[in-house]
Protein backbone atom coordinates (compact mmCIF):
# COMPACT_ATOMS: atom_id res chain seq x y z
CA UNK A 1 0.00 0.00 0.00
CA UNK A 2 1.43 3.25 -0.48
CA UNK A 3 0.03 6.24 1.25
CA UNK A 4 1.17 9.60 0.16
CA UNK A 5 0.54 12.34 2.47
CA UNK A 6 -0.06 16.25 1.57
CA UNK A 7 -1.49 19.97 2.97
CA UNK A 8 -5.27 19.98 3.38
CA UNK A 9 -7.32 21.85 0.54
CA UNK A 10 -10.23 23.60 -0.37
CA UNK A 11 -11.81 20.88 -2.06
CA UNK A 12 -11.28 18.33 1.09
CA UNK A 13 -13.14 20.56 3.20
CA UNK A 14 -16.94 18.91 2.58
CA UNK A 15 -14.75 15.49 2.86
CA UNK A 16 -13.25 16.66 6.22
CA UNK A 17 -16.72 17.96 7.77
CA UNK A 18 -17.92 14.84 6.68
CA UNK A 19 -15.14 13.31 8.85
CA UNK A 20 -15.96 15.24 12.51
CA UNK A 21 -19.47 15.04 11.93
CA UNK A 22 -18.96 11.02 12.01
CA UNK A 23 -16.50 11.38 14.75
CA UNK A 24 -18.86 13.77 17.06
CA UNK A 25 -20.99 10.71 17.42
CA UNK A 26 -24.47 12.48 17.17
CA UNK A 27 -23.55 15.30 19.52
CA UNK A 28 -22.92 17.77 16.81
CA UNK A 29 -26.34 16.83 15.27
CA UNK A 30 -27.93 17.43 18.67
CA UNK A 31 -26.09 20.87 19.07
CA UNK A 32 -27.09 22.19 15.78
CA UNK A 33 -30.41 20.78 15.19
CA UNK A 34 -32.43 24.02 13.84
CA UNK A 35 -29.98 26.19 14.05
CA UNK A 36 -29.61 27.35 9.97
CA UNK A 37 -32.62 25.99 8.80
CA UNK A 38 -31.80 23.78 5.19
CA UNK A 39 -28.59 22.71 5.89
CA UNK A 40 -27.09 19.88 7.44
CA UNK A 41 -24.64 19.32 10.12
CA UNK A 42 -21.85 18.40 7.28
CA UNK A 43 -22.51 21.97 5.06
CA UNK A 44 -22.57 23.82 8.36
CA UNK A 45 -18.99 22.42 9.32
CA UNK A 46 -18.00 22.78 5.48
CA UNK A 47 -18.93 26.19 5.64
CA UNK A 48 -16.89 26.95 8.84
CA UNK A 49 -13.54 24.95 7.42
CA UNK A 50 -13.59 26.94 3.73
CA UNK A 51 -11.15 29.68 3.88
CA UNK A 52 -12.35 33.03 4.27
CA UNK A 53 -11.73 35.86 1.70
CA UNK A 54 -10.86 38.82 3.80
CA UNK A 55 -7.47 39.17 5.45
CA UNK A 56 -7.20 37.70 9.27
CA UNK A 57 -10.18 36.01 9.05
CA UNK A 58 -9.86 32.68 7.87
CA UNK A 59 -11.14 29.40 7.88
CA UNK A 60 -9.16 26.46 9.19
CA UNK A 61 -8.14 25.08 6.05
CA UNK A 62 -6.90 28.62 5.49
């Protein structure tokens, strides 16, 4: 097997949402249940993790 490792990206971040959202177990569904009506858990973690546009205020994959 050969695993090649690299930097995050923009495109990974839905991926990567998808990721902590399995790892939270439910509790991130129970905290955000309602919250922003029409979306999901997954495209309210994508959202956070895209990189912002304006200086200083980035996402995490930034």
């Amino acid at each position: 097997m050969n695993i090649k490792y690299r930097d995050a990206q923009k495109k990974d971040c839905s991926k990567v949402a998808e990721y902590i959202n399995y790892a939270s177990d439910g509790v991130l569904d129970f905290l955000f249940e309602g919250t922003v009506g029409g979306m999901t858990v997954t495209q309210i973690l994508t959202h956070g993790l895209l990189p912002k546009t304006k200086p200083g205020r980035g996402g995490a994959l930034a």
